[in-house]
Structures are given as C-alpha cells and as structure tokens.
N, C-alpha and C. Protein backbone atom coordinates (compact mmCIF):
# COMPACT_ATOMS: atom_id res chain seq x y z
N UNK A 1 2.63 -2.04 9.37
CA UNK A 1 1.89 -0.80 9.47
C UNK A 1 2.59 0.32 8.70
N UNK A 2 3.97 0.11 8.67
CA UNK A 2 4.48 1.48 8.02
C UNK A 2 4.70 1.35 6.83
N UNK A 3 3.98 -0.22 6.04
CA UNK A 3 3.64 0.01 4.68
C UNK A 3 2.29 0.98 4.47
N UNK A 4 1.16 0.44 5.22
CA UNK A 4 0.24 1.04 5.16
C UNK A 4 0.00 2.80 5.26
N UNK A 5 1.16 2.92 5.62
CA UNK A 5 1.12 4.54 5.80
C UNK A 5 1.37 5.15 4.89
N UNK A 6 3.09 4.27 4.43
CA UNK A 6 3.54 5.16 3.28
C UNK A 6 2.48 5.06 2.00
N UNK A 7 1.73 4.11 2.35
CA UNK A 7 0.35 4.10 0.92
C UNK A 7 0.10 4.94 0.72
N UNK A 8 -0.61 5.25 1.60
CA UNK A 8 -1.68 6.59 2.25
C UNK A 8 -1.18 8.04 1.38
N UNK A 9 0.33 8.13 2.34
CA UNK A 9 1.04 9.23 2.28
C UNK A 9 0.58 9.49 0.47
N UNK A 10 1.61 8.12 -0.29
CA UNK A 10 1.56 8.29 -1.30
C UNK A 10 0.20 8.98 -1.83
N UNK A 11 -0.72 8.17 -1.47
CA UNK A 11 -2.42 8.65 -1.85
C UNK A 11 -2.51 10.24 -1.65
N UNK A 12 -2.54 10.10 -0.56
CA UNK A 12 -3.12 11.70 -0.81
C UNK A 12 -2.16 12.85 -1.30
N UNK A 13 -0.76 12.52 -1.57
CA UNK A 13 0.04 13.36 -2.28
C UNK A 13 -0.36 13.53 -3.56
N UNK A 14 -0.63 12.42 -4.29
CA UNK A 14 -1.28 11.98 -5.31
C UNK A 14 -2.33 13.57 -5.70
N UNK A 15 -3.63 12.95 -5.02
CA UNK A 15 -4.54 13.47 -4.86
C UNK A 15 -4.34 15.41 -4.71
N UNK A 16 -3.55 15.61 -3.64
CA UNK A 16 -3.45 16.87 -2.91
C UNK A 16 -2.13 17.59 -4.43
N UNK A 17 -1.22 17.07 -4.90
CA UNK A 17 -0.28 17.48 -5.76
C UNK A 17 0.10 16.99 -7.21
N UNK A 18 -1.07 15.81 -7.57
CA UNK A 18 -0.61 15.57 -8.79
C UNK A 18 -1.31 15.85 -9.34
N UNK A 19 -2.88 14.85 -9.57
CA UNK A 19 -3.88 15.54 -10.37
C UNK A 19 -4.75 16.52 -10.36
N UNK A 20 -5.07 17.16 -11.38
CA UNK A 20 -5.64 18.25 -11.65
C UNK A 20 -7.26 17.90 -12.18
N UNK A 21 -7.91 17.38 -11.48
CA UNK A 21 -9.41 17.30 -12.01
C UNK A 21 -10.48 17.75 -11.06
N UNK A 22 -9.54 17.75 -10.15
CA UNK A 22 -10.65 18.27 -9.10
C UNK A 22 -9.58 18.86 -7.67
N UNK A 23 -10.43 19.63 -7.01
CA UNK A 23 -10.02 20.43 -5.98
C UNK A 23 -10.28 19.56 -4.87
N UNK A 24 -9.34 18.51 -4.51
CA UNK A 24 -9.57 17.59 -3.06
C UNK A 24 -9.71 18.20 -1.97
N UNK A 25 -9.05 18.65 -1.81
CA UNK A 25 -9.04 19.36 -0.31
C UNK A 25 -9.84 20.80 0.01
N UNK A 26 -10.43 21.08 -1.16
CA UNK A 26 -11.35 22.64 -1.25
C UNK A 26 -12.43 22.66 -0.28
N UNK A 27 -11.75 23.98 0.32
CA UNK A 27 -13.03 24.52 1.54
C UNK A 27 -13.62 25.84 1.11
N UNK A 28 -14.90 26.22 1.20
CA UNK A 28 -15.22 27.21 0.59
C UNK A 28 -15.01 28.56 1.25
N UNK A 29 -14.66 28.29 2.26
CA UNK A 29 -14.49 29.23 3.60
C UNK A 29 -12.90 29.47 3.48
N UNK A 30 -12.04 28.64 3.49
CA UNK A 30 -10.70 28.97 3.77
C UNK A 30 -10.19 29.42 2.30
N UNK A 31 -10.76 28.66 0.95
CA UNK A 31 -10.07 29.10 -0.19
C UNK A 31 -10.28 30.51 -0.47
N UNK A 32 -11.61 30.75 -0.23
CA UNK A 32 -12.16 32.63 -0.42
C UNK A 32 -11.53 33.50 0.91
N UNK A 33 -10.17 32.75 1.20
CA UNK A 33 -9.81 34.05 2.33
C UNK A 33 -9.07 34.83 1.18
N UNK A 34 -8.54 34.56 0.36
CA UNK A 34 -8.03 35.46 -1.08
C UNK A 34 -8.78 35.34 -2.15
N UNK A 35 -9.72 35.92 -2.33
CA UNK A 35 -10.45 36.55 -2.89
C UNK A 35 -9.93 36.67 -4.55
N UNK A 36 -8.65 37.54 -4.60
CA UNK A 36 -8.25 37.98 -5.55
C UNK A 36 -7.39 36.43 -6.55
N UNK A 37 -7.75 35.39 -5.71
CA UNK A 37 -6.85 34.30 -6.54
C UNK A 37 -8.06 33.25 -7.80
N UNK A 38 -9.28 34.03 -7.63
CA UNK A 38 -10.10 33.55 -8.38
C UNK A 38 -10.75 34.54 -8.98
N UNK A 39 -11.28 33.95 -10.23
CA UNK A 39 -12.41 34.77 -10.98
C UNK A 39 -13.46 34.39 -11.43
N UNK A 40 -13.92 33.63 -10.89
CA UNK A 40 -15.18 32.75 -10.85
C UNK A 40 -15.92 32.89 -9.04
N UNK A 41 -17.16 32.89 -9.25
CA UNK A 41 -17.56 33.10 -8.06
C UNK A 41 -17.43 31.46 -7.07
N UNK A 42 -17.88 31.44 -6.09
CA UNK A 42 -17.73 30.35 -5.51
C UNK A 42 -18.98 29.24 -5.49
N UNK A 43 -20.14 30.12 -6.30
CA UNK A 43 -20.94 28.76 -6.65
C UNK A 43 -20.66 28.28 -8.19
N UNK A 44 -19.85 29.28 -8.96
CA UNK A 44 -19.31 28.73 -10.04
C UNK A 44 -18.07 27.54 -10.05
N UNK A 45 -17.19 27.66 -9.22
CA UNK A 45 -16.09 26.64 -8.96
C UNK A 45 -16.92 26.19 -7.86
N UNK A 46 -17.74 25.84 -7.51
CA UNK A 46 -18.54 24.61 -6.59
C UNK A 46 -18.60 23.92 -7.76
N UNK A 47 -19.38 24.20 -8.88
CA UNK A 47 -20.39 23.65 -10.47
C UNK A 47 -19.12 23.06 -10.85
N UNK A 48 -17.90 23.81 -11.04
CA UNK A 48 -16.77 23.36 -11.95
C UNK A 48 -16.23 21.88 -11.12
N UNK A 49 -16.16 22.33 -9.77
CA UNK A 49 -15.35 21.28 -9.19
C UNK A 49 -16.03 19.57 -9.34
N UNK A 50 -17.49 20.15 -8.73
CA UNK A 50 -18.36 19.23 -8.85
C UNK A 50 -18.43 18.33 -10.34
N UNK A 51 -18.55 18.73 -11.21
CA UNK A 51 -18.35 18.21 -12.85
C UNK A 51 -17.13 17.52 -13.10
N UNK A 52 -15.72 18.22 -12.40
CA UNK A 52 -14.37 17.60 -12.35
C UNK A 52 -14.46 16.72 -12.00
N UNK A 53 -14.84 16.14 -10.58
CA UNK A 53 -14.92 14.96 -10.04
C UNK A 53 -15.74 13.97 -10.70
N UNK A 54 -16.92 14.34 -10.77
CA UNK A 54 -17.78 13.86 -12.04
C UNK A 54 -17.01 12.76 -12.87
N UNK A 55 -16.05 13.10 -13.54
CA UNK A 55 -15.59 13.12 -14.71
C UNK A 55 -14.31 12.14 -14.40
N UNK A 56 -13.76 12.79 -13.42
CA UNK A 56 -12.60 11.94 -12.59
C UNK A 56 -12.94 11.08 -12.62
N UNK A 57 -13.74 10.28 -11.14
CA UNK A 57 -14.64 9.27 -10.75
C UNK A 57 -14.93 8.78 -11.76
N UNK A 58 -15.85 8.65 -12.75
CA UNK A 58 -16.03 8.00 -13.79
C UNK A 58 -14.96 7.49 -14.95
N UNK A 59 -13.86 7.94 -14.83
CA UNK A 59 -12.78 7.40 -15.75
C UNK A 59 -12.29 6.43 -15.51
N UNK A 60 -11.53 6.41 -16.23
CA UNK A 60 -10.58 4.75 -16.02
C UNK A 60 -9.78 5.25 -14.75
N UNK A 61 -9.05 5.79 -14.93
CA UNK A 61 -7.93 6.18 -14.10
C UNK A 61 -8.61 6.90 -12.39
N UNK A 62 -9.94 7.20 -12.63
CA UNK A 62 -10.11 7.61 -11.35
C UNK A 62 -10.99 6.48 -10.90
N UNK A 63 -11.52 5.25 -11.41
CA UNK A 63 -12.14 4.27 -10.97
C UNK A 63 -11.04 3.20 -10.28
N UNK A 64 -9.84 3.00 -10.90
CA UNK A 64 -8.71 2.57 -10.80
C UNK A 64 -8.08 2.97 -9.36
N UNK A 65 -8.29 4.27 -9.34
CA UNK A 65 -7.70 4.90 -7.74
C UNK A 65 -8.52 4.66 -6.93
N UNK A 66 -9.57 4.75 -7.07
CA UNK A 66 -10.84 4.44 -5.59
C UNK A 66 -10.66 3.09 -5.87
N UNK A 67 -10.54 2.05 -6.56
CA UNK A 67 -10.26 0.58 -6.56
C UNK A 67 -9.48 0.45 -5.68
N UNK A 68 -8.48 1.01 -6.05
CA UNK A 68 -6.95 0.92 -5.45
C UNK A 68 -7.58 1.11 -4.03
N UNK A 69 -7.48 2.51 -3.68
CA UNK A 69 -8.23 2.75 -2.38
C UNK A 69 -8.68 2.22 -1.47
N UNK A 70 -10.14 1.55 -2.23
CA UNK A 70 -10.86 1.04 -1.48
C UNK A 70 -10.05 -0.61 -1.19
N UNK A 71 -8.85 -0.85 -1.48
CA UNK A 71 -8.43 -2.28 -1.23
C UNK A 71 -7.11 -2.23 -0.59
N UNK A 72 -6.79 -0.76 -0.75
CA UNK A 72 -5.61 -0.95 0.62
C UNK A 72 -6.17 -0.44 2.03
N UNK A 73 -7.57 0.26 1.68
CA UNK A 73 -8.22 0.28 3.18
C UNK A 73 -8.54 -0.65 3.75
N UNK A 74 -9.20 -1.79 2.84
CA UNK A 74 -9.87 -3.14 3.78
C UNK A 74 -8.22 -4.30 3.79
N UNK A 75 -7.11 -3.72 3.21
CA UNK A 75 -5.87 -4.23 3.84
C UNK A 75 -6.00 -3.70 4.99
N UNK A 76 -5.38 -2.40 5.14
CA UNK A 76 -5.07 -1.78 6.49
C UNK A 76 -6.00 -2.49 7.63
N UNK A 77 -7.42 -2.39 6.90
CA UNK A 77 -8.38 -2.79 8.23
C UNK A 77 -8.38 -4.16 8.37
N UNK A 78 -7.38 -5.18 7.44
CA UNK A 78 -7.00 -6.52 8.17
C UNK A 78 -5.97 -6.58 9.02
N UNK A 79 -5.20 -6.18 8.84
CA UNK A 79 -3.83 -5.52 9.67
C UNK A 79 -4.39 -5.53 10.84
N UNK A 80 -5.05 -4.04 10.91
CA UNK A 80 -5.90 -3.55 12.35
C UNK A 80 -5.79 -4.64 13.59
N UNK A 81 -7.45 -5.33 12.65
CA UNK A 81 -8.20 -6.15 13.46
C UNK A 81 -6.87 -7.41 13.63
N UNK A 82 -5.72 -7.83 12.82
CA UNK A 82 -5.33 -8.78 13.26
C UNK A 82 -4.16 -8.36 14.42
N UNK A 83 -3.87 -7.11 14.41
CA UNK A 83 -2.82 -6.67 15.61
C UNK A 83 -3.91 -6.65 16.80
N UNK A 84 -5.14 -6.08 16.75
CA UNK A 84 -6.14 -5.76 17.60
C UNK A 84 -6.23 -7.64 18.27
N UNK A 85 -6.43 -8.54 17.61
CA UNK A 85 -7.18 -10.06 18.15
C UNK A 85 -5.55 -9.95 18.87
N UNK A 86 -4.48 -10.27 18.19
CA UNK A 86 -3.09 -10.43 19.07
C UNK A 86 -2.95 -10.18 20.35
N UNK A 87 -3.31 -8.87 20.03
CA UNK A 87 -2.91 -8.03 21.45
C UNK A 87 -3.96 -8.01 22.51
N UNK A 88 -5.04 -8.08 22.15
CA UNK A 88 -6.30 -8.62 23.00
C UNK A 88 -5.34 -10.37 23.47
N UNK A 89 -5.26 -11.07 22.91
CA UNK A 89 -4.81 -12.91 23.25
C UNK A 89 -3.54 -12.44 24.03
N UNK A 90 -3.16 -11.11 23.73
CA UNK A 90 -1.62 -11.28 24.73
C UNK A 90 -1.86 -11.24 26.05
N UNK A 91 -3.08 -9.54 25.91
CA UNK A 91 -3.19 -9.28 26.87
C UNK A 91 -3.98 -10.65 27.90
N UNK A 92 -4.80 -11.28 27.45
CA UNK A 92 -5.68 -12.18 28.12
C UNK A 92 -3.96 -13.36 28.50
N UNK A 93 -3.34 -13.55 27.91
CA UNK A 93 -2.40 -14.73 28.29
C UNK A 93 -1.88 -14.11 29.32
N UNK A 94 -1.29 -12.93 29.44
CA UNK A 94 -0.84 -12.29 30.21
C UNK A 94 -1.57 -12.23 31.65
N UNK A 95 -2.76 -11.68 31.54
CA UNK A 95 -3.60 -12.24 32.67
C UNK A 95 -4.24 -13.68 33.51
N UNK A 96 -3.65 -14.41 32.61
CA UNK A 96 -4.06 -15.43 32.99
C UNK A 96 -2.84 -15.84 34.01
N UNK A 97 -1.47 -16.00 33.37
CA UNK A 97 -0.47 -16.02 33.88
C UNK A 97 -0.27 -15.32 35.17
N UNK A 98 -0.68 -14.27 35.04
CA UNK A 98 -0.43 -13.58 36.85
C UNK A 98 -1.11 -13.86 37.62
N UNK A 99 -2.70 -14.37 36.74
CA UNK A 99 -3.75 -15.17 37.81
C UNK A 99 -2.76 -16.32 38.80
N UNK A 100 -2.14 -17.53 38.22
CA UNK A 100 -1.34 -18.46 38.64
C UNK A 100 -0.94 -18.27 40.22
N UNK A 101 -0.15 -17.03 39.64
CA UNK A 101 1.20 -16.68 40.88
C UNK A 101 0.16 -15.64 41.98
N UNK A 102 -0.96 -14.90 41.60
CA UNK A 102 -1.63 -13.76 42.51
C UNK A 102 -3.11 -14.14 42.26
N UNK A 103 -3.78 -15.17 42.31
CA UNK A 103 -5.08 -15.46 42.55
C UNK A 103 -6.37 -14.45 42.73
N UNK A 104 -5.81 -13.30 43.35
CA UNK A 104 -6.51 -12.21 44.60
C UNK A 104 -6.79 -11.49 43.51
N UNK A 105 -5.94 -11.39 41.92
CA UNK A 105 -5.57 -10.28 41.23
C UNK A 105 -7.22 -9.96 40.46
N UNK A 106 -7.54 -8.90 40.63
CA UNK A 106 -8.67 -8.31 39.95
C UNK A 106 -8.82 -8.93 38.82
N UNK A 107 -10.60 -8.60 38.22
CA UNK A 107 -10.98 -9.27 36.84
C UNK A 107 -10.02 -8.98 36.08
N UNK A 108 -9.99 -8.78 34.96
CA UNK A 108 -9.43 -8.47 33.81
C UNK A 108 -10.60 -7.58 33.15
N UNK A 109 -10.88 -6.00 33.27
CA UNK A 109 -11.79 -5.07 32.71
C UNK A 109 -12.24 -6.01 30.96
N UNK A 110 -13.67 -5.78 30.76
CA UNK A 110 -13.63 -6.14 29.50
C UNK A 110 -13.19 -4.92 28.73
N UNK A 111 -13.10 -5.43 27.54
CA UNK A 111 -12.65 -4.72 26.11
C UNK A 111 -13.84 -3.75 25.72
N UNK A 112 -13.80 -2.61 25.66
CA UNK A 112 -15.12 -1.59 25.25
C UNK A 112 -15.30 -2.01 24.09
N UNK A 113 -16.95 -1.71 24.06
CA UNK A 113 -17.49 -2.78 23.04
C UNK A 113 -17.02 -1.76 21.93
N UNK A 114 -16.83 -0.77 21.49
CA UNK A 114 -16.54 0.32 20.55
C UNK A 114 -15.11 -0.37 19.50
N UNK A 115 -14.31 -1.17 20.44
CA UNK A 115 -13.15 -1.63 20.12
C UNK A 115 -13.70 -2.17 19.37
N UNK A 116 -15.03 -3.55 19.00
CA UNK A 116 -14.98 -3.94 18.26
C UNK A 116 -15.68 -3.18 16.66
C-alpha cells in the first residue's frame, strides 16, 4: 500500500507543481479571493484553462499520464479488493474457530453490501 501512495503523492505533485498546461486544482471562487493576481477575467482563464487541458490531454505526454494513471488506479484497486477478500477469509476463519470452543456465539453480521 505504501507503494501505492507514494504514486499518488508523486502524481499529484506532478500535476499540482510541475506542469504548466493547465490549472489542476483551480477553483473559481477561491482563486478570485485576489483579485489583483490576474488580468484576465474569470470567464477568460475558464476559455484559457479549458484549451490548456485540451491540448494537454491530447498530447503524447498528457495521454501517457492518464495511461499511467488510469493503471496504477486499477493496481491500487487490485491491492484493495485483494486485502479486502483476505481480511473478509480471516475474519470468517476467525469466526469459525470461536464457533468450535463457544457454539452459543452470535451470527457473524454480514459484510455491507457497499463493501462490495
């Protein structure tokens, strides 16, 4: 898991401090609390940002990153689900085992279906 993080980390540092094509993290509300740090109105750098990404996205190098992206997410989300089945089989071995010795011992709650 704490590969999967430092990915991440890496990613959005990436994103948030290296390249310059687009405004990742831009809110239109919080960036116009200073006013004086732009000179373009805010449906003009909406147009600009919007075209940046545009442009990003469509390149090599920004098709390459959402590649990237999109394949250390469906890593992570094997990870997940395979710590998730584990620990579900532990927990069930685990219950089974105390069944043995305490018979009396309550169901075992199911798993909320959301988990899956």
């Amino acid at each position: 898991m704490s590969f999967v993080f430092e990915m991440y980390k890496k990613y959005v540092e990436y994103l948030e401090y290296e390249q310059d094509a687009f405004a990742f993290s831009y809110d239109d509300i919080v960036e116009f609390e200073f006013p004086a740090f732009y000179n373009q109105s805010r449906e003009e750098i909406r147009e600009i940002n919007r075209q940046n990404s545009i442009k990003f996205i469509t390149s090599i190098r920004g098709r390459m990153i959402i590649s990237k992206d999109l394949s250390s997410k469906r890593y992570s989300l094997n990870v997940l689900n395979n710590f998730k089945s584990k620990t579900q089989g532990l927990l069930i071995s685990i219950y089974e085992e105390l069944k043995i010795y305490h018979p009396q011992i309550e169901p075992l709650p199911m798993f909320p279906p959301e988990a899956d």
